[in-house]
C-alpha atoms as a PDB file:
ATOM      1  CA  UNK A   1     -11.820 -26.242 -28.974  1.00  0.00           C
ATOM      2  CA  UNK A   2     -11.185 -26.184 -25.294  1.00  0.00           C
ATOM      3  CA  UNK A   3      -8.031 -24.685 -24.110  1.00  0.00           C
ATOM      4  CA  UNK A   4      -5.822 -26.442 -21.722  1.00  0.00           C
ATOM      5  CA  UNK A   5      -5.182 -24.595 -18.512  1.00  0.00           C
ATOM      6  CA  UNK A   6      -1.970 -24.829 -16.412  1.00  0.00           C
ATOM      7  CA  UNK A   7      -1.799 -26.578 -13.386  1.00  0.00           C
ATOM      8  CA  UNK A   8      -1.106 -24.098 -10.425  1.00  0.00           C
ATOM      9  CA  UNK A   9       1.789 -26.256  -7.922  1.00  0.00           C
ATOM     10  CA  UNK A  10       2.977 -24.905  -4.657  1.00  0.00           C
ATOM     11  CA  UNK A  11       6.296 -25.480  -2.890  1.00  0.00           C
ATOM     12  CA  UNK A  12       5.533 -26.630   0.166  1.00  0.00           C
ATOM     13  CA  UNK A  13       7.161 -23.329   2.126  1.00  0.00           C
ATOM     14  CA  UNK A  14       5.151 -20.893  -0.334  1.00  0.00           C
ATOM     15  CA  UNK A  15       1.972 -23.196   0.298  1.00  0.00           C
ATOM     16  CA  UNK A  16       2.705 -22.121   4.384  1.00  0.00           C
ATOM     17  CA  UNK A  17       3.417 -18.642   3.057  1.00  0.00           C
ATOM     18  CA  UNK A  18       0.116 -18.353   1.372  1.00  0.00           C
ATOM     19  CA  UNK A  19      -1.815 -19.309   4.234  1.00  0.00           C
ATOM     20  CA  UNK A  20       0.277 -17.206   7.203  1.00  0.00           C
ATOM     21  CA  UNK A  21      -1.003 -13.622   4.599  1.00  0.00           C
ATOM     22  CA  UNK A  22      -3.853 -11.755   5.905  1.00  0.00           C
ATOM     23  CA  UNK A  23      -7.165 -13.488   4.089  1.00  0.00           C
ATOM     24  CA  UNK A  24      -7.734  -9.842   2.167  1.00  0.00           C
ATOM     25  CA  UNK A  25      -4.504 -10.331   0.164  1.00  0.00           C
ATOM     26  CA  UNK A  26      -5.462 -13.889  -0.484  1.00  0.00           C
ATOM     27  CA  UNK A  27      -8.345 -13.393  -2.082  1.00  0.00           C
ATOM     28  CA  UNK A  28      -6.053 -10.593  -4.558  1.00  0.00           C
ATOM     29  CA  UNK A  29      -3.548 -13.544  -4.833  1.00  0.00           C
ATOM     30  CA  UNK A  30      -6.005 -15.843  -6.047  1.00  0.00           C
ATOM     31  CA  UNK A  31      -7.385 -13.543  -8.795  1.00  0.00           C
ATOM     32  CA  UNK A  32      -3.897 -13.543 -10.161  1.00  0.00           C
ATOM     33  CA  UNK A  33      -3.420 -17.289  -9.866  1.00  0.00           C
ATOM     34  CA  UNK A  34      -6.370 -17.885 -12.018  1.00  0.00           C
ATOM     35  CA  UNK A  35      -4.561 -15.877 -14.584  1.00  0.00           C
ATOM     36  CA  UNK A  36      -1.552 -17.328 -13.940  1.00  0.00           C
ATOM     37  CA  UNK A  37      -3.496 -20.613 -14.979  1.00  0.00           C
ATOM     38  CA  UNK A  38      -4.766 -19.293 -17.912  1.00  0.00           C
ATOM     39  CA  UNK A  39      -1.491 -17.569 -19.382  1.00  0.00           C
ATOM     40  CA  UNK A  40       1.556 -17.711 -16.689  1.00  0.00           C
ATOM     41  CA  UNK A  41       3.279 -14.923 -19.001  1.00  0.00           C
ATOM     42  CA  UNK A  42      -0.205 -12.758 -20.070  1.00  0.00           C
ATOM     43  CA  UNK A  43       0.479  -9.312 -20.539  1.00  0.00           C
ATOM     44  CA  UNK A  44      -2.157  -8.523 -17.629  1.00  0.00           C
ATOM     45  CA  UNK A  45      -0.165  -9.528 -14.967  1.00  0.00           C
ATOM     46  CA  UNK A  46       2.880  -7.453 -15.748  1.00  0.00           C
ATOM     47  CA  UNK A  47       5.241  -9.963 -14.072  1.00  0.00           C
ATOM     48  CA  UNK A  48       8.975  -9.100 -14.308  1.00  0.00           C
ATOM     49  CA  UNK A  49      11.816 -11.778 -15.001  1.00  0.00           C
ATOM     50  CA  UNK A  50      14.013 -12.274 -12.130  1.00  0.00           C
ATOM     51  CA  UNK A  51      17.811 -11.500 -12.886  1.00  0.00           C
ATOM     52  CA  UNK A  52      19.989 -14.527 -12.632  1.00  0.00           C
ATOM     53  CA  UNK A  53      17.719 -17.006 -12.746  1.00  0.00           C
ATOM     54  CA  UNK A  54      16.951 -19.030 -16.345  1.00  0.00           C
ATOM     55  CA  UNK A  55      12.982 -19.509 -15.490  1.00  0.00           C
ATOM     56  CA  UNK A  56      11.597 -17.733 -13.047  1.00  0.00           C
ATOM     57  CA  UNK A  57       9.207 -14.775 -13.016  1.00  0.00           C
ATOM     58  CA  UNK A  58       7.248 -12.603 -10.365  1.00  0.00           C
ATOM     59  CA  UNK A  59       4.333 -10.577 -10.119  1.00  0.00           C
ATOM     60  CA  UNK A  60       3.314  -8.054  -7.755  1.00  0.00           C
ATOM     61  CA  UNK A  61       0.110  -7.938  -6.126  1.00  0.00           C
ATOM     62  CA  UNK A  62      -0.108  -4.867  -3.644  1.00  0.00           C
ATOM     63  CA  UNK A  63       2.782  -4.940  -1.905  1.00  0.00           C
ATOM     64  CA  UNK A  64       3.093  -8.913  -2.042  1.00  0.00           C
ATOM     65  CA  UNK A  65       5.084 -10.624  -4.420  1.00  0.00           C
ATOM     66  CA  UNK A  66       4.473 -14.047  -6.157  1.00  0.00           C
ATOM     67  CA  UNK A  67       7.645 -15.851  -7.472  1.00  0.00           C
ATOM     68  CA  UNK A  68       7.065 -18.371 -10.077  1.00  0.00           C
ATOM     69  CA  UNK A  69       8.728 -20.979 -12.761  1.00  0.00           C
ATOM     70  CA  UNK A  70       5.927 -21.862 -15.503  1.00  0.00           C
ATOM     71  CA  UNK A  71       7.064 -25.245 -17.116  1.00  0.00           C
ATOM     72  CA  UNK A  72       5.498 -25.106 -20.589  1.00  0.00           C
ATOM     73  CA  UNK A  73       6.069 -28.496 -21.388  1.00  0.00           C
ATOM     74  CA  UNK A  74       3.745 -30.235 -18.956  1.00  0.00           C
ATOM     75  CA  UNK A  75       1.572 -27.003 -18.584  1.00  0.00           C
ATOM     76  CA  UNK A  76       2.628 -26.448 -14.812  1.00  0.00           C
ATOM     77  CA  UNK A  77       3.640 -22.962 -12.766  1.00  0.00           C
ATOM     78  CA  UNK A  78       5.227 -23.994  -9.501  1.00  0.00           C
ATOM     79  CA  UNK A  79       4.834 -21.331  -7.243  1.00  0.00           C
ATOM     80  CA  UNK A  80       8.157 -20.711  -5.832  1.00  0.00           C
ATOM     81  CA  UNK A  81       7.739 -18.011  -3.052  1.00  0.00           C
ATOM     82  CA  UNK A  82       4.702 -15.841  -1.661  1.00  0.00           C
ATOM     83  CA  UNK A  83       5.588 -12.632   0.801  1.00  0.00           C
ATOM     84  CA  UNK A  84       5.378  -9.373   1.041  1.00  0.00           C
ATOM     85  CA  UNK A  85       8.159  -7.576  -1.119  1.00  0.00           C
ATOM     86  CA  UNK A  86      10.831  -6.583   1.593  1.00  0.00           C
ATOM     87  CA  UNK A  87      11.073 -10.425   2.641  1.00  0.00           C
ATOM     88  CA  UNK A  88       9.966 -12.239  -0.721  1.00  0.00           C
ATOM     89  CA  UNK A  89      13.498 -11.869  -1.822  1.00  0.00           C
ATOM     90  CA  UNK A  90      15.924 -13.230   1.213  1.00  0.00           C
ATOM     91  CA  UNK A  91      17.123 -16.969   0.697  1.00  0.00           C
ATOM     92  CA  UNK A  92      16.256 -17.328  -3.154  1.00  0.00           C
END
């Protein structure tokens, strides 16, 4: 039986934010969005909920943060926000 991956979906603004990080932590940020693919809440990743918010979840990847929603019923993880930790947070 093959298992069904999610779909990985940027926001337009993290998309930018992906691309503006040094190519180093990009290649660490896509190791953990092929996990994120696999299992969006895998024990591996050690993501953290984020307080206040019903669906949304982030994990830490050096000193970068990735903020997502995974939407179980379409098998989707929107990738909210991408950014180092002491901006990641500001506006959201």
């Amino acid at each position: 039986m093959v298992e069904q991956r999610y779909r990985v979906v940027f926001q337009k603004s993290a998309h930018k934010e992906y691309l503006s990080l040094p190519k180093k932590v990009r290649l660490r940020i896509d190791e953990t969005l092929l996990i994120l693919s696999i299992n969006p809440l895998s024990e591996i990743l050690r993501f953290k909920k984020i307080r206040g918010k019903e669906n949304h979840y982030r994990v830490r990847v050096g000193d970068y943060r990735i903020i997502y929603s995974p939407q179980n019923d379409v098998l989707v993880v929107r990738i909210i926000k991408v950014g180092h930790r002491k901006d990641v947070y500001r506006y959201f």
